[in-house]
Protein backbone atom coordinates (compact mmCIF):
# COMPACT_ATOMS: atom_id res chain seq x y z
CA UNK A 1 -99.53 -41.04 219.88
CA UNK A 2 -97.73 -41.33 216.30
CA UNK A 3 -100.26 -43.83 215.52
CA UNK A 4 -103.28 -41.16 216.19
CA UNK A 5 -101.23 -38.53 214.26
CA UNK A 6 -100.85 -40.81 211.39
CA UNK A 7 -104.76 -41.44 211.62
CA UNK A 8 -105.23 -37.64 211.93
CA UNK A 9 -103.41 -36.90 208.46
CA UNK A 10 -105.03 -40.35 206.44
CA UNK A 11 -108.02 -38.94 207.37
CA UNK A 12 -107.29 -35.62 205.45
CA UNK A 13 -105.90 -36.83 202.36
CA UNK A 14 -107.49 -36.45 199.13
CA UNK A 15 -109.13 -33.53 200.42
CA UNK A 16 -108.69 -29.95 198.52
CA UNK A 17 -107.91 -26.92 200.70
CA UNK A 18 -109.88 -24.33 201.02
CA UNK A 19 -109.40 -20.75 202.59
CA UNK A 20 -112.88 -18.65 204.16
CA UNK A 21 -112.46 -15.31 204.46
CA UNK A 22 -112.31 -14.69 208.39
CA UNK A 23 -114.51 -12.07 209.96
CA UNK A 24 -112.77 -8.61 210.41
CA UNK A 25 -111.22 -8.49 206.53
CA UNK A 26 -111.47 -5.35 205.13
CA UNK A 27 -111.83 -4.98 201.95
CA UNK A 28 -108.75 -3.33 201.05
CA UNK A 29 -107.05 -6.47 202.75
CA UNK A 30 -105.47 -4.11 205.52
CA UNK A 31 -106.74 -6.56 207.41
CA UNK A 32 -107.02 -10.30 206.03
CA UNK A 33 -108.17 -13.06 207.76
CA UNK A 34 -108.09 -16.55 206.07
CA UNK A 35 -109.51 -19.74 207.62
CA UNK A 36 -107.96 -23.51 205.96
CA UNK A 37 -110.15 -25.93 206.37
CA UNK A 38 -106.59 -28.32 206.45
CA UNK A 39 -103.91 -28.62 208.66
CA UNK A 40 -101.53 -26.15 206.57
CA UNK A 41 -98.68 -24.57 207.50
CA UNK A 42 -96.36 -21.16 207.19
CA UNK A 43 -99.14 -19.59 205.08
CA UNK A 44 -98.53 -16.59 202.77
CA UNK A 45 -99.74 -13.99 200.49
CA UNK A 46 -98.01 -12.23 197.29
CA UNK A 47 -99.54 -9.30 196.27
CA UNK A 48 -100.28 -8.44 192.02
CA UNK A 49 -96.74 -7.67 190.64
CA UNK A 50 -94.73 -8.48 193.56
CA UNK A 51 -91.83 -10.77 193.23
CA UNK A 52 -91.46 -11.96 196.76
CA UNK A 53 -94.45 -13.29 199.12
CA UNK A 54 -94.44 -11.26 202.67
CA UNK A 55 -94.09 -12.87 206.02
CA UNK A 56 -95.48 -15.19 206.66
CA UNK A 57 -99.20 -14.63 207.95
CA UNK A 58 -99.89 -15.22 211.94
CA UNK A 59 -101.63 -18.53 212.95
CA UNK A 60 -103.70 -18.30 216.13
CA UNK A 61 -106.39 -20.22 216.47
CA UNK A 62 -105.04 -23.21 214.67
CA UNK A 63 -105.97 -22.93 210.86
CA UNK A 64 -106.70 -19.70 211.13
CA UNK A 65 -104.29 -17.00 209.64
CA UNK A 66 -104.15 -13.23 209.87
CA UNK A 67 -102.04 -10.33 207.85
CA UNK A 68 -102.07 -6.71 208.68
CA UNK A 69 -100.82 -4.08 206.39
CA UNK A 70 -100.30 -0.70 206.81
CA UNK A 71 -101.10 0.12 203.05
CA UNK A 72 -104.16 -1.39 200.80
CA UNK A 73 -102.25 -4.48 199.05
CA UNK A 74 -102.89 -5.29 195.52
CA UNK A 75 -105.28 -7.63 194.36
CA UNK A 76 -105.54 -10.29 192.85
CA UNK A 77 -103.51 -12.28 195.63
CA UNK A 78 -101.11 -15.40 195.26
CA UNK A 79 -101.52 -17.45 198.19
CA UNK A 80 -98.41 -20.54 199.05
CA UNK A 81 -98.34 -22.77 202.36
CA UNK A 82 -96.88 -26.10 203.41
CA UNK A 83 -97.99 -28.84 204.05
CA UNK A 84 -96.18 -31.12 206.55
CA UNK A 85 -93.72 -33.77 204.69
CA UNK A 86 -95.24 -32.34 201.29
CA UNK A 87 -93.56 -28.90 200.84
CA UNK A 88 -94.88 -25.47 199.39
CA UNK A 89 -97.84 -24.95 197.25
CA UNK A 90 -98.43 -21.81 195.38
CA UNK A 91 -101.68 -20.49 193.97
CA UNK A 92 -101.25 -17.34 191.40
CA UNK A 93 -103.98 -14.81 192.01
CA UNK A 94 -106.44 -16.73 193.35
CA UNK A 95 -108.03 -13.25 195.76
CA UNK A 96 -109.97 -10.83 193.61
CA UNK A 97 -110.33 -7.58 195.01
CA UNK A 98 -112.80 -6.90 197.58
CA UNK A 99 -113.53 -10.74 198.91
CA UNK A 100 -116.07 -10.39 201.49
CA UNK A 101 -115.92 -12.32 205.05
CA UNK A 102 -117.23 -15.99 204.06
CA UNK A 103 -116.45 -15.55 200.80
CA UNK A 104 -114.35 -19.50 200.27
CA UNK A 105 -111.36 -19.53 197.83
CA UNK A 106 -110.80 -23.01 196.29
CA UNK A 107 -107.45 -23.54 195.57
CA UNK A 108 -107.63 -27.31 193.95
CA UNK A 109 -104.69 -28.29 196.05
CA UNK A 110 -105.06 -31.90 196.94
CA UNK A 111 -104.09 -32.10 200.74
CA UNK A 112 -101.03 -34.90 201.49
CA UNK A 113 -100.16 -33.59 204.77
């Protein structure tokens, strides 16, 4: 089983993560729902001027991750995740305002998982 695992993460690396924007975000980002097209981990968002990221976002299905807020949050959006064995990665404002659903945010984060 290790041996598949280790397979399973070879055959990601080199690859740069990407996040969709799931079906169902508004465009306030009330509701955000962001899709990796990697195996990443503890996903978060930081809104514009905010010194601390929020909780971490909700992952269900696998790779995909959703935030609700009560109140609009500011854009542009930091993003950071994990990666397993690699630690965080941080984006700064990588979300513009208003990103519609299928809208894809390249972060140029070379997956090592």
């Amino acid at each position: 089983m290790a041996a598949l695992a280790a397979l399973f993460a070879v055959g990601f690396c080199g690859n740069t993560v990407t996040l969709t924007v799931g079906k169902g975000t508004t465009s306030t980002y009330t509701h955000l729902v962001l899709v990796a097209n990697l195996p990443i981990h503890e996903l978060a968002i930081r809104e514009k001027g905010a010194a601390e990221f929020l909780d971490d976002m909700k992952e269900s299905p696998a790779m995909t991750f959703t935030q609700d807020s009560k109140a609009p949050l500011k854009a542009p959006l930091s993003v950071r995740f994990s990666v397993k064995g690699g630690g965080y990665r941080n984006r700064d404002e990588i979300f513009p305002a208003g990103l519609k659903p299928g809208s894809v945010i390249k972060t140029d984060i070379k997956f090592e998982g």
